[in-house]
PDB file of N, CA and C in Angstrom:
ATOM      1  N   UNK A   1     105.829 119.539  77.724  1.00  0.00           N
ATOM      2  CA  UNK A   1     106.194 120.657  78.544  1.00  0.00           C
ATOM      3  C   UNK A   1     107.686 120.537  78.873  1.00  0.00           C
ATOM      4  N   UNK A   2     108.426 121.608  78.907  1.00  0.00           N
ATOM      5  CA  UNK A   2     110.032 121.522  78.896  1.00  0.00           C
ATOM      6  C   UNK A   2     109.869 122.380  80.633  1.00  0.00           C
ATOM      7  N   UNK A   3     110.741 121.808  81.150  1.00  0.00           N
ATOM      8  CA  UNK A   3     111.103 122.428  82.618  1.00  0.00           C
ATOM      9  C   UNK A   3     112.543 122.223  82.844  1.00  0.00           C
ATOM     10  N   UNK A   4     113.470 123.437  83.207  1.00  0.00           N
ATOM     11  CA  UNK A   4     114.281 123.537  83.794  1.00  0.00           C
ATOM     12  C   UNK A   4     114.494 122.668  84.702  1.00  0.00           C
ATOM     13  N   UNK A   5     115.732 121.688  84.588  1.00  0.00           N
ATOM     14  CA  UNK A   5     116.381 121.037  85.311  1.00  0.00           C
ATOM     15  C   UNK A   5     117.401 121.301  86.671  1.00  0.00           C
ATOM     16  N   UNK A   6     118.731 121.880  85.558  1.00  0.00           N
ATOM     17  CA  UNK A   6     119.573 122.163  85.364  1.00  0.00           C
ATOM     18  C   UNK A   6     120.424 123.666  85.172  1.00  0.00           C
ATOM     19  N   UNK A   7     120.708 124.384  85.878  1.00  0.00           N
ATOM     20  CA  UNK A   7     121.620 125.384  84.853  1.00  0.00           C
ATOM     21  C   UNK A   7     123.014 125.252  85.686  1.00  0.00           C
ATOM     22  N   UNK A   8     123.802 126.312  84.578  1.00  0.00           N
ATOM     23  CA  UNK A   8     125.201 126.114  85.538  1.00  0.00           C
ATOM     24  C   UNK A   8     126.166 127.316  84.765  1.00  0.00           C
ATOM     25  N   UNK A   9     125.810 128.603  84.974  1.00  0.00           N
ATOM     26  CA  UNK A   9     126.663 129.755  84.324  1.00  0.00           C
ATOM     27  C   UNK A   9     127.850 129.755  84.520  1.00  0.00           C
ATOM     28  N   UNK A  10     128.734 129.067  85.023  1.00  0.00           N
ATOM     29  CA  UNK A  10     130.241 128.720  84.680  1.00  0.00           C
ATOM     30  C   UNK A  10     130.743 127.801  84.495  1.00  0.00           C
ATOM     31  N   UNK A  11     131.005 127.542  83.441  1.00  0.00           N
ATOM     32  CA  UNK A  11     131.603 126.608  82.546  1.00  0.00           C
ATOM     33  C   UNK A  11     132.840 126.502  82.424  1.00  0.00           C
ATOM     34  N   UNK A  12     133.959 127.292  83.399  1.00  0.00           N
ATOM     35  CA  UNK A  12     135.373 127.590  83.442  1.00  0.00           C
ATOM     36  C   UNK A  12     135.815 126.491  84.487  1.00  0.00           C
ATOM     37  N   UNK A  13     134.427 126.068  85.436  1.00  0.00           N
ATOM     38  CA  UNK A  13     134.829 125.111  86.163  1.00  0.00           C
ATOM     39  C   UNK A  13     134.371 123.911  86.161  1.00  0.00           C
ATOM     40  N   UNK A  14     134.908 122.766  86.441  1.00  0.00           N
ATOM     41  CA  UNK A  14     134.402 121.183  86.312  1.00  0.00           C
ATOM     42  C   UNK A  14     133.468 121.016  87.367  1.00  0.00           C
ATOM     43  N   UNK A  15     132.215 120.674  86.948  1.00  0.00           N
ATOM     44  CA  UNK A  15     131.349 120.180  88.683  1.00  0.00           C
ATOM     45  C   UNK A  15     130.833 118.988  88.266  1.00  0.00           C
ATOM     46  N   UNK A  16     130.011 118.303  89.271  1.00  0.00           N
ATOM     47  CA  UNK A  16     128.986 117.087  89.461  1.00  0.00           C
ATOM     48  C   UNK A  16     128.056 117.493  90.307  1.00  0.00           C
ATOM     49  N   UNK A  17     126.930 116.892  89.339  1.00  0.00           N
ATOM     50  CA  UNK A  17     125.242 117.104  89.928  1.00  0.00           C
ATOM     51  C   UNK A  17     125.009 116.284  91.156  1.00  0.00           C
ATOM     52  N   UNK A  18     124.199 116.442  92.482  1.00  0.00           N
ATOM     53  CA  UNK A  18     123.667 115.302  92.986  1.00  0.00           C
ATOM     54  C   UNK A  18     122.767 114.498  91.794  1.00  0.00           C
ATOM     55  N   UNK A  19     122.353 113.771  92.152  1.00  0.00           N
ATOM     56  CA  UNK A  19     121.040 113.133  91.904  1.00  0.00           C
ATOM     57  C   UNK A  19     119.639 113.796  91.763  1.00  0.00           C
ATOM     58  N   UNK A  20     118.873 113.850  90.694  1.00  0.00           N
ATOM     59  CA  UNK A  20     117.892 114.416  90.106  1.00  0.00           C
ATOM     60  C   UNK A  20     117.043 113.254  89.701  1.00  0.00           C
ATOM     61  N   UNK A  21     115.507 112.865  90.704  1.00  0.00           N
ATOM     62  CA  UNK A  21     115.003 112.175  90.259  1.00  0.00           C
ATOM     63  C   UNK A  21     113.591 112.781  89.699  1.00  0.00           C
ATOM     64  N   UNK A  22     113.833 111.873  88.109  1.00  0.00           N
ATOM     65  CA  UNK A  22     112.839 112.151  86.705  1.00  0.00           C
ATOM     66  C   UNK A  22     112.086 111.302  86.119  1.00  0.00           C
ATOM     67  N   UNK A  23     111.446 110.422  87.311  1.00  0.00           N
ATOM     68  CA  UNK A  23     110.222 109.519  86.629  1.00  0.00           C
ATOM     69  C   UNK A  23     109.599 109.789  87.980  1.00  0.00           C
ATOM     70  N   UNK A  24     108.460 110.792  87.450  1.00  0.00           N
ATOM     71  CA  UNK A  24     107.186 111.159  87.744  1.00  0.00           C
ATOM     72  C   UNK A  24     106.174 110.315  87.411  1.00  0.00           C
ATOM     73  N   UNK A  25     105.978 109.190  87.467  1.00  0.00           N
ATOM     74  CA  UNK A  25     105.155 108.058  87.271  1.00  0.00           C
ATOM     75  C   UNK A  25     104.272 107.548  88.310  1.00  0.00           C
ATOM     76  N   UNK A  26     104.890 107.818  89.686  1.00  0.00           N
ATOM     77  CA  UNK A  26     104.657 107.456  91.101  1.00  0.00           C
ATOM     78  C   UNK A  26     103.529 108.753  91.315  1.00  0.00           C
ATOM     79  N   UNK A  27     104.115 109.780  91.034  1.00  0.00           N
ATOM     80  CA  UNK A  27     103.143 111.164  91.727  1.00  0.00           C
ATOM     81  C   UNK A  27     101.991 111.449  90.582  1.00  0.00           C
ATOM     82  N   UNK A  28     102.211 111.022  89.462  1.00  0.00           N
ATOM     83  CA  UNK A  28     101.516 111.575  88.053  1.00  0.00           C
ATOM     84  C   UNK A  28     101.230 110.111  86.882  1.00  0.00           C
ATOM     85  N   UNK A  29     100.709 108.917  87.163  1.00  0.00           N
ATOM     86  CA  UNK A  29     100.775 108.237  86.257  1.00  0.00           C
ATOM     87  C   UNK A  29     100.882 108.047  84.536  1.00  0.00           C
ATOM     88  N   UNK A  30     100.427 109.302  84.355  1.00  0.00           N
ATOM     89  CA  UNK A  30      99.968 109.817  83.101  1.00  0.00           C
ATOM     90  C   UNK A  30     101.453 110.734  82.920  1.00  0.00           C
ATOM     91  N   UNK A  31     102.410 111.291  83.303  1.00  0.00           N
ATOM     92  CA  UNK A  31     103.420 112.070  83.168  1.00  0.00           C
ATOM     93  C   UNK A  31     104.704 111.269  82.787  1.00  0.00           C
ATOM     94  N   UNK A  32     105.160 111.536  81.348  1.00  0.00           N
ATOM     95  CA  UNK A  32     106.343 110.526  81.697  1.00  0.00           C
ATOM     96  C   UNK A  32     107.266 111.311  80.936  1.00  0.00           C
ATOM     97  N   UNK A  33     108.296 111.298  81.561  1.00  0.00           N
ATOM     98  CA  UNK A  33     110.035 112.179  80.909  1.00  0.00           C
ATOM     99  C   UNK A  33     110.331 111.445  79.423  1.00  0.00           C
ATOM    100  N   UNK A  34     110.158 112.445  78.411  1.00  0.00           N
ATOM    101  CA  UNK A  34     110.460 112.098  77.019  1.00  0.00           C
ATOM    102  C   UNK A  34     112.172 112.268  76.872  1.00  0.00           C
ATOM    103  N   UNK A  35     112.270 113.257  77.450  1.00  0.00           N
ATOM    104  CA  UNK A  35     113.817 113.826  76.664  1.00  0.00           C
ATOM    105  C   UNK A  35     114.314 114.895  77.561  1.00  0.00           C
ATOM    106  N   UNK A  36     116.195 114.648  77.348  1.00  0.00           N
ATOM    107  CA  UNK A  36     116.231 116.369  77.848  1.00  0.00           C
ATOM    108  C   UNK A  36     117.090 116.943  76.747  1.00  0.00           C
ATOM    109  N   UNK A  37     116.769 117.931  77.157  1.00  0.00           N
ATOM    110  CA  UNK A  37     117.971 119.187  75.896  1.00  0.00           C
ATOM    111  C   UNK A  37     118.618 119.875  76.941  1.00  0.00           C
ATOM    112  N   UNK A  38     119.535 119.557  76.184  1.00  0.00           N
ATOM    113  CA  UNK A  38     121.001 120.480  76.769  1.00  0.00           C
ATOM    114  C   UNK A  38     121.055 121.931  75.699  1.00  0.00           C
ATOM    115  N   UNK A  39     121.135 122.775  76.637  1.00  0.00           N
ATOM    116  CA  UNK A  39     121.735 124.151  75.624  1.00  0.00           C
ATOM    117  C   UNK A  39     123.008 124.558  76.490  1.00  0.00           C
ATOM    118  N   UNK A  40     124.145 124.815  75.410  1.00  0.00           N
ATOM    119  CA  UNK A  40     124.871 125.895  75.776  1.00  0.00           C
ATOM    120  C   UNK A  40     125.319 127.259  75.177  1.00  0.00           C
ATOM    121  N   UNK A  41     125.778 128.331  75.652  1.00  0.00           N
ATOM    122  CA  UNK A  41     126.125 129.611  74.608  1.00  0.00           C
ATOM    123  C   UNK A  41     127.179 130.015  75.779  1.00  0.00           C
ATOM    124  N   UNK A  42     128.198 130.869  74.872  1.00  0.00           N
ATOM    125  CA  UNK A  42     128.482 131.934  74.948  1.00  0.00           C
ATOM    126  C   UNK A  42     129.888 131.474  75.878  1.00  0.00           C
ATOM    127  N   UNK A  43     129.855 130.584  74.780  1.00  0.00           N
ATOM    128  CA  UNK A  43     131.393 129.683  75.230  1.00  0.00           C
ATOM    129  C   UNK A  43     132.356 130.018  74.502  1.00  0.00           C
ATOM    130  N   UNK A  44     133.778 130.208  75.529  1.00  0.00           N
ATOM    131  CA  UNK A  44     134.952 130.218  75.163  1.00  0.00           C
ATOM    132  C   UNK A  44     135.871 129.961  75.488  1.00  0.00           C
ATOM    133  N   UNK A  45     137.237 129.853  74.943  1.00  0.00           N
ATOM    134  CA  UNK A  45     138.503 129.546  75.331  1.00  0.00           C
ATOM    135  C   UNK A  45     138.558 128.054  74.179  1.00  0.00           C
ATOM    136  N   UNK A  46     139.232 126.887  75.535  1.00  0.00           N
ATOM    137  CA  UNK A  46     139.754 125.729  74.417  1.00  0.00           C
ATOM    138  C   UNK A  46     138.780 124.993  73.903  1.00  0.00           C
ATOM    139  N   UNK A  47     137.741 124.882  73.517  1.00  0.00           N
ATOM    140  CA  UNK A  47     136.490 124.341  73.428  1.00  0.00           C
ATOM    141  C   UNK A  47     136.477 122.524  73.042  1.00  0.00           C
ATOM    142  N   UNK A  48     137.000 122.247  74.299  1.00  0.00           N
ATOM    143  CA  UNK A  48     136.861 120.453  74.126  1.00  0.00           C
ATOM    144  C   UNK A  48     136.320 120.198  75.616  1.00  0.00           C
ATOM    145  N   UNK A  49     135.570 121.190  75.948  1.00  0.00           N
ATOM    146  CA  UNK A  49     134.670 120.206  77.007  1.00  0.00           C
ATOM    147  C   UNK A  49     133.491 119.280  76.595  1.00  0.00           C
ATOM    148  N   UNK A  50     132.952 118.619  77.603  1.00  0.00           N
ATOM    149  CA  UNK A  50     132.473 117.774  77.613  1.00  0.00           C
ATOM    150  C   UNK A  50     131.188 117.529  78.744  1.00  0.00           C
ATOM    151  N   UNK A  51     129.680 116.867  78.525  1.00  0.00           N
ATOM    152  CA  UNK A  51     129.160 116.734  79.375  1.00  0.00           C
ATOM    153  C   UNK A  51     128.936 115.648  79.858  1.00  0.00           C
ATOM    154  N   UNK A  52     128.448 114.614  80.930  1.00  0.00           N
ATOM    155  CA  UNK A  52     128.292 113.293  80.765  1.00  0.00           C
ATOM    156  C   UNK A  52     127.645 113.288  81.466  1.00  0.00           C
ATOM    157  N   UNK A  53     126.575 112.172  80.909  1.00  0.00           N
ATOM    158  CA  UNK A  53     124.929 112.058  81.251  1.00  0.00           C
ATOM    159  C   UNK A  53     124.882 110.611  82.081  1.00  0.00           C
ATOM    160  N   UNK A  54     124.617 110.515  83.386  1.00  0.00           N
ATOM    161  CA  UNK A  54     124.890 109.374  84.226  1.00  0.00           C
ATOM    162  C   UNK A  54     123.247 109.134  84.235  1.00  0.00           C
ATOM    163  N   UNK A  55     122.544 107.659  84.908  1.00  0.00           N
ATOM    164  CA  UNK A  55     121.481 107.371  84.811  1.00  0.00           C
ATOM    165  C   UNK A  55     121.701 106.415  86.221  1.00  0.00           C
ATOM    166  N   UNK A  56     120.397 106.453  86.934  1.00  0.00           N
ATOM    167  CA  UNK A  56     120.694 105.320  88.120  1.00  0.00           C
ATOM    168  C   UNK A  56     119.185 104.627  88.357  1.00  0.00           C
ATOM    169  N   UNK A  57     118.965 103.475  88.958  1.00  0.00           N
ATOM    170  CA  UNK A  57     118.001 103.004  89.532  1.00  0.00           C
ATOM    171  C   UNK A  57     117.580 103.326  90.794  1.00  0.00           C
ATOM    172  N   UNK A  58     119.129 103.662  91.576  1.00  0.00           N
ATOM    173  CA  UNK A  58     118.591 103.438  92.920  1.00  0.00           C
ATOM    174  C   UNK A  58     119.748 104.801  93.603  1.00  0.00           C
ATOM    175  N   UNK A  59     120.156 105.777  93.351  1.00  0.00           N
ATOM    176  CA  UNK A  59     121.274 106.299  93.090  1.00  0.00           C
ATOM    177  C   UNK A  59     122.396 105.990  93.949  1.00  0.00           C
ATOM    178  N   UNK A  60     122.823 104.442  94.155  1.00  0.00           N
ATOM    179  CA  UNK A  60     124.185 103.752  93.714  1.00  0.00           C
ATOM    180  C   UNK A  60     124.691 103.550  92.835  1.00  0.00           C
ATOM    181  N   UNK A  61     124.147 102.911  92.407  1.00  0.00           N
ATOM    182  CA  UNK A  61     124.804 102.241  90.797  1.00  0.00           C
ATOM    183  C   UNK A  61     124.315 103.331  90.165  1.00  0.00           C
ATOM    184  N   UNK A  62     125.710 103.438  89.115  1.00  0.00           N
ATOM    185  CA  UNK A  62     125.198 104.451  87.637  1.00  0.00           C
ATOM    186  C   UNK A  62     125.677 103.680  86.421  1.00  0.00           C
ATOM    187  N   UNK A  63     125.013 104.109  85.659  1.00  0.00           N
ATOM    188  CA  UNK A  63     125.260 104.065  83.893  1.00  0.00           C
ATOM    189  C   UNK A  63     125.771 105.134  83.468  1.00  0.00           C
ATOM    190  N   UNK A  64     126.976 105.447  82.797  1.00  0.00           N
ATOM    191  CA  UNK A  64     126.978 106.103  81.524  1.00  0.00           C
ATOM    192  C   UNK A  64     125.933 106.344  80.523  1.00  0.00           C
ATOM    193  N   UNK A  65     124.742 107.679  80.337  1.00  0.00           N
ATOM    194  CA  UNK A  65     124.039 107.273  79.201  1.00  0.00           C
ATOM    195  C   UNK A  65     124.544 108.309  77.802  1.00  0.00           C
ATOM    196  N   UNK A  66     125.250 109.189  78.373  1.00  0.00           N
ATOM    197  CA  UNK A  66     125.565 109.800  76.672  1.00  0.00           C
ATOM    198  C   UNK A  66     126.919 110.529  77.245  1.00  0.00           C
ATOM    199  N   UNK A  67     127.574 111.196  76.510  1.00  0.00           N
ATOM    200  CA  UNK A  67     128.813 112.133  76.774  1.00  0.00           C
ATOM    201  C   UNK A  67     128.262 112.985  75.790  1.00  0.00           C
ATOM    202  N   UNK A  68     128.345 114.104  75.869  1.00  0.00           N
ATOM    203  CA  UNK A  68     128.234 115.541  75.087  1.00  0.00           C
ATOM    204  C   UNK A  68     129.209 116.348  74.671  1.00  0.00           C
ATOM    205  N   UNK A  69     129.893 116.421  73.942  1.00  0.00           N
ATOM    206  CA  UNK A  69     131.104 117.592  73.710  1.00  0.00           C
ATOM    207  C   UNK A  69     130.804 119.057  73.336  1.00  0.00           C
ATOM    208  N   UNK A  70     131.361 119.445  74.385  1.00  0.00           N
ATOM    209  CA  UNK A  70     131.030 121.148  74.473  1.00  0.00           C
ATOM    210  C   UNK A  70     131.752 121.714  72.740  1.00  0.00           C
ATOM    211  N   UNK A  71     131.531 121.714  71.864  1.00  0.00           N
ATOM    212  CA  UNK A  71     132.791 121.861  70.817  1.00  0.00           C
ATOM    213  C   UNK A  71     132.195 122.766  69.886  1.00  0.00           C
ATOM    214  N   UNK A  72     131.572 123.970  70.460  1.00  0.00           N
ATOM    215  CA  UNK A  72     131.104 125.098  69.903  1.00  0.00           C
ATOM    216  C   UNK A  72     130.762 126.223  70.814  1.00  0.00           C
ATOM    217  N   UNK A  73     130.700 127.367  69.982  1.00  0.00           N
ATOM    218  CA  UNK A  73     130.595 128.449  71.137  1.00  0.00           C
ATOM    219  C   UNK A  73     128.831 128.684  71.751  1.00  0.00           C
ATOM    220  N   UNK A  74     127.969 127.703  70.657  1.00  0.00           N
ATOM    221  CA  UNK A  74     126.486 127.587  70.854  1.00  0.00           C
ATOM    222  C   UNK A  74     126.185 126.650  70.757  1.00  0.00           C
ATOM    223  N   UNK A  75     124.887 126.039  70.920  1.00  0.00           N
ATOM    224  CA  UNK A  75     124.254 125.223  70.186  1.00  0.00           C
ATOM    225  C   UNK A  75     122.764 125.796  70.492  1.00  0.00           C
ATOM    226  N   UNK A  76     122.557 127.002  70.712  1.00  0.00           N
ATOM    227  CA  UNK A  76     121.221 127.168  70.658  1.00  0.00           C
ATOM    228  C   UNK A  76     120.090 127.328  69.804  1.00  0.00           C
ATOM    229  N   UNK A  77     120.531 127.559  68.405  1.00  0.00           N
ATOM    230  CA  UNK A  77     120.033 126.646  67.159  1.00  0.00           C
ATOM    231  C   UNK A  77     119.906 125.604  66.717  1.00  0.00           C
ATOM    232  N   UNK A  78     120.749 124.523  67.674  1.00  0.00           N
ATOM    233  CA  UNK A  78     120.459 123.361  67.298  1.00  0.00           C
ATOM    234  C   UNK A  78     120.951 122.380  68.697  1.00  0.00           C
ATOM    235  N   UNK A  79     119.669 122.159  69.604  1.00  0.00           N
ATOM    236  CA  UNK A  79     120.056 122.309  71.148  1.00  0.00           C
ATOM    237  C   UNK A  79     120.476 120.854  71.009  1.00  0.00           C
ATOM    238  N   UNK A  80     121.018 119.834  71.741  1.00  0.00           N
ATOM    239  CA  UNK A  80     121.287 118.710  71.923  1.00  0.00           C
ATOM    240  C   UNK A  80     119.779 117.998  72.711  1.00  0.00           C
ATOM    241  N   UNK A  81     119.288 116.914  72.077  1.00  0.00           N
ATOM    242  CA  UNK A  81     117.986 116.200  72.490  1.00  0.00           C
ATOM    243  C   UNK A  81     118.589 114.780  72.675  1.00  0.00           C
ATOM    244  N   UNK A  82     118.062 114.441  74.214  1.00  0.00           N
ATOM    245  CA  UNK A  82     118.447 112.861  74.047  1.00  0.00           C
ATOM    246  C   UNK A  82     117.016 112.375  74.703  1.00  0.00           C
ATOM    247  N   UNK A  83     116.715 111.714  73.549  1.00  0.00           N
ATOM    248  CA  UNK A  83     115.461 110.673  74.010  1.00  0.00           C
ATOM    249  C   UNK A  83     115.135 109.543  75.103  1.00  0.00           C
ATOM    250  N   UNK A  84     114.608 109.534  75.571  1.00  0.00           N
ATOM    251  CA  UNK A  84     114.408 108.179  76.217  1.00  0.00           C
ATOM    252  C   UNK A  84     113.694 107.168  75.797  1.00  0.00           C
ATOM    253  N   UNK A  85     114.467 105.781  76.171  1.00  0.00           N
ATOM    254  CA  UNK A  85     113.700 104.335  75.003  1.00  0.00           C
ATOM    255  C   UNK A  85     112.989 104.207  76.371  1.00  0.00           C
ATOM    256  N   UNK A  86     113.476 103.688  77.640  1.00  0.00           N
ATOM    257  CA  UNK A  86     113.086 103.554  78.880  1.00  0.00           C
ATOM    258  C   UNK A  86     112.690 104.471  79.959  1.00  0.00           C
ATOM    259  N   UNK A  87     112.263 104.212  80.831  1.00  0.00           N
ATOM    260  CA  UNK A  87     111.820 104.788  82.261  1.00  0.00           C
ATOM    261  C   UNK A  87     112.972 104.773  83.220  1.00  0.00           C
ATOM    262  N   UNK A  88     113.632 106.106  83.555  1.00  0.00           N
ATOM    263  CA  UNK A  88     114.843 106.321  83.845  1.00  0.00           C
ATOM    264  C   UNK A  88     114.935 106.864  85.288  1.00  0.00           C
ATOM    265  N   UNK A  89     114.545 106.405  86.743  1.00  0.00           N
ATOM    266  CA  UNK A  89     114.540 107.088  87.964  1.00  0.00           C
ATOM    267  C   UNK A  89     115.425 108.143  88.279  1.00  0.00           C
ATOM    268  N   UNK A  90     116.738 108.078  88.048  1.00  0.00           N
ATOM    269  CA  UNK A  90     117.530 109.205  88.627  1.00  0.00           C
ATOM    270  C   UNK A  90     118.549 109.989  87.631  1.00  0.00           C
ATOM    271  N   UNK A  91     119.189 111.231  87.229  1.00  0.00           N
ATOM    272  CA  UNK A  91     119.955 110.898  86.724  1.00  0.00           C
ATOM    273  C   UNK A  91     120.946 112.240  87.359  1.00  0.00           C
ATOM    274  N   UNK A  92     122.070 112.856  86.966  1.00  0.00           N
ATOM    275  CA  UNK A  92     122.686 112.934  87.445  1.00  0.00           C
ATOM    276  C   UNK A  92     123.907 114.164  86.157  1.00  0.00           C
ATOM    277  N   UNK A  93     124.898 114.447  86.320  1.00  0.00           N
ATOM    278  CA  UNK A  93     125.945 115.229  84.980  1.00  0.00           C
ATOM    279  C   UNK A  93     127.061 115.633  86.205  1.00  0.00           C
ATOM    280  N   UNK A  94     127.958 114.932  84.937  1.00  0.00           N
ATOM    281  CA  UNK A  94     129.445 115.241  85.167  1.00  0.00           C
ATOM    282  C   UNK A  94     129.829 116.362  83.967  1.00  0.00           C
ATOM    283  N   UNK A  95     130.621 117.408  84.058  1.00  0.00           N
ATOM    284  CA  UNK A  95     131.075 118.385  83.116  1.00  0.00           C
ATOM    285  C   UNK A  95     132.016 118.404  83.356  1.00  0.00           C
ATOM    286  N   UNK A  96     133.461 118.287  82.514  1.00  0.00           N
ATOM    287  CA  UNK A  96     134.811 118.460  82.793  1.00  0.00           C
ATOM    288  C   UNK A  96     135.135 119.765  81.516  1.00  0.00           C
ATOM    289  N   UNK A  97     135.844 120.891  81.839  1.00  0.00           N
ATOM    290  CA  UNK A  97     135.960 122.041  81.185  1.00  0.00           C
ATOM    291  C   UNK A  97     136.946 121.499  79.979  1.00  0.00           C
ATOM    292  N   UNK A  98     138.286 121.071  80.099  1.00  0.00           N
ATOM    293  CA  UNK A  98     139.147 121.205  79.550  1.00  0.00           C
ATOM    294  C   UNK A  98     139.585 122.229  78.812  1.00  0.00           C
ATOM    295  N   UNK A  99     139.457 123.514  79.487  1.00  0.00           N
ATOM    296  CA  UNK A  99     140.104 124.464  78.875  1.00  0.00           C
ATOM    297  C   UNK A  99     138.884 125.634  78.382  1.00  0.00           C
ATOM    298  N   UNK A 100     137.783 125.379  78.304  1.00  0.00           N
ATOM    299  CA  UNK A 100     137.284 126.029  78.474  1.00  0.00           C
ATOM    300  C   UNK A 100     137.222 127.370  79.326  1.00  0.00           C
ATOM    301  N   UNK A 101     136.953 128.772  79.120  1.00  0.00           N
ATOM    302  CA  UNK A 101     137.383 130.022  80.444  1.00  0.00           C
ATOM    303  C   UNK A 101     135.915 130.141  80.706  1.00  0.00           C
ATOM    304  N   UNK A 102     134.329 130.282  79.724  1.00  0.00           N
ATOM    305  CA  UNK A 102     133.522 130.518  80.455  1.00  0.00           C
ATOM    306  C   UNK A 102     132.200 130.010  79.467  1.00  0.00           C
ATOM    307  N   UNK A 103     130.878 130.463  79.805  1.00  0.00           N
ATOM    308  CA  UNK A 103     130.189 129.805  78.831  1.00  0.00           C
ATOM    309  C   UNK A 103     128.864 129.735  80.084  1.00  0.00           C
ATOM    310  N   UNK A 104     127.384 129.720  79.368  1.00  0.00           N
ATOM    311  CA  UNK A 104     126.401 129.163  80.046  1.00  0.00           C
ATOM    312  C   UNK A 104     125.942 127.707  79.632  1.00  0.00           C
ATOM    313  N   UNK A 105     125.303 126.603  80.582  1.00  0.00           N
ATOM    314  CA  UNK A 105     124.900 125.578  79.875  1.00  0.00           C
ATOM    315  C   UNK A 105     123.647 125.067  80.848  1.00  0.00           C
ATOM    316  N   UNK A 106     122.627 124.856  80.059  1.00  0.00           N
ATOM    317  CA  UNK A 106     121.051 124.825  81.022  1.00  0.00           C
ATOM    318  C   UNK A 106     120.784 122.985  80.560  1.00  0.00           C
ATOM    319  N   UNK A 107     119.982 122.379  80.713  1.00  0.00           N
ATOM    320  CA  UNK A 107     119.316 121.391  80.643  1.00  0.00           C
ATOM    321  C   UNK A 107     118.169 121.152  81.533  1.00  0.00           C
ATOM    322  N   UNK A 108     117.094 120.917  80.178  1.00  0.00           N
ATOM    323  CA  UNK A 108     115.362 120.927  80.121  1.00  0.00           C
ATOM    324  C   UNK A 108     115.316 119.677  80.111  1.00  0.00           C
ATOM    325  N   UNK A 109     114.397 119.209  80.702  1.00  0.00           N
ATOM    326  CA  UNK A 109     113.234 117.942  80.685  1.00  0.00           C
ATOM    327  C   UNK A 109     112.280 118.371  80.100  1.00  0.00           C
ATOM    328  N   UNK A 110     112.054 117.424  79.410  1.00  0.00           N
ATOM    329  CA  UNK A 110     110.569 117.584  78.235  1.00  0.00           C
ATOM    330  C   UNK A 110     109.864 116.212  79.067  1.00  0.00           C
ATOM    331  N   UNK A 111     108.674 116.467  79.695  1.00  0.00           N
ATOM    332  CA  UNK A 111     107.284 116.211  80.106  1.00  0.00           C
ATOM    333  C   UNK A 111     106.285 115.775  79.489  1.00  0.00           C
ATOM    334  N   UNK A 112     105.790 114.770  79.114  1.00  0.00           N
ATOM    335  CA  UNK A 112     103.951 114.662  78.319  1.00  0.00           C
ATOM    336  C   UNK A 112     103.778 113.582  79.382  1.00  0.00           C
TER     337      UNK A 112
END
């Protein structure tokens, strides 16, 4: 099951997520976060943004777990999937535009 996380219809500006916690393990034993997909469309201008995928235990400490480069005007034919090897409590996105003027960008959690 894919569920909306995430959206963020302007992409002209740089933001940061709070903390989003995604191990449903505690409420649902049987439920565990496979993956999320990032989509974006309908992007334009300098197209070297970027997304970055933070991960936490306890949400102090973070990890770096992926960087994403915005470096198309879509990818909704071919959405960005990042798997999980582990059980991941919190996580979190940094987006820096660089030049980017506008653009939508959503991110799903995939559920079994």
């Amino acid at each position: 099951m894919l569920v909306k996380l995430y959206e963020n219809p302007d992409l002209s500006q740089d933001f940061e997520t709070d903390w989003f916690a995604v191990d449903y393990s505690g409420r649902k034993p049987h439920l565990k976060t496979r993956s999320f997909n990032v989509v974006w469309e309908n992007v334009e201008g300098n197209l070297k943004g970027q997304l970055e995928i933070y991960t936490s235990p306890d949400r102090k400490t973070k990890t770096l777990g992926a960087i994403l480069p915005i470096s198309g005007n879509t990818n909704i034919q071919d959405a960005s999937v990042l798997l999980f090897c582990v059980s991941v409590p919190y996580v979190k996105f940094r987006y820096s535009s660089n030049g980017i003027t506008s653009g939508k960008i959503r991110v799903f959690i995939e559920i079994q």
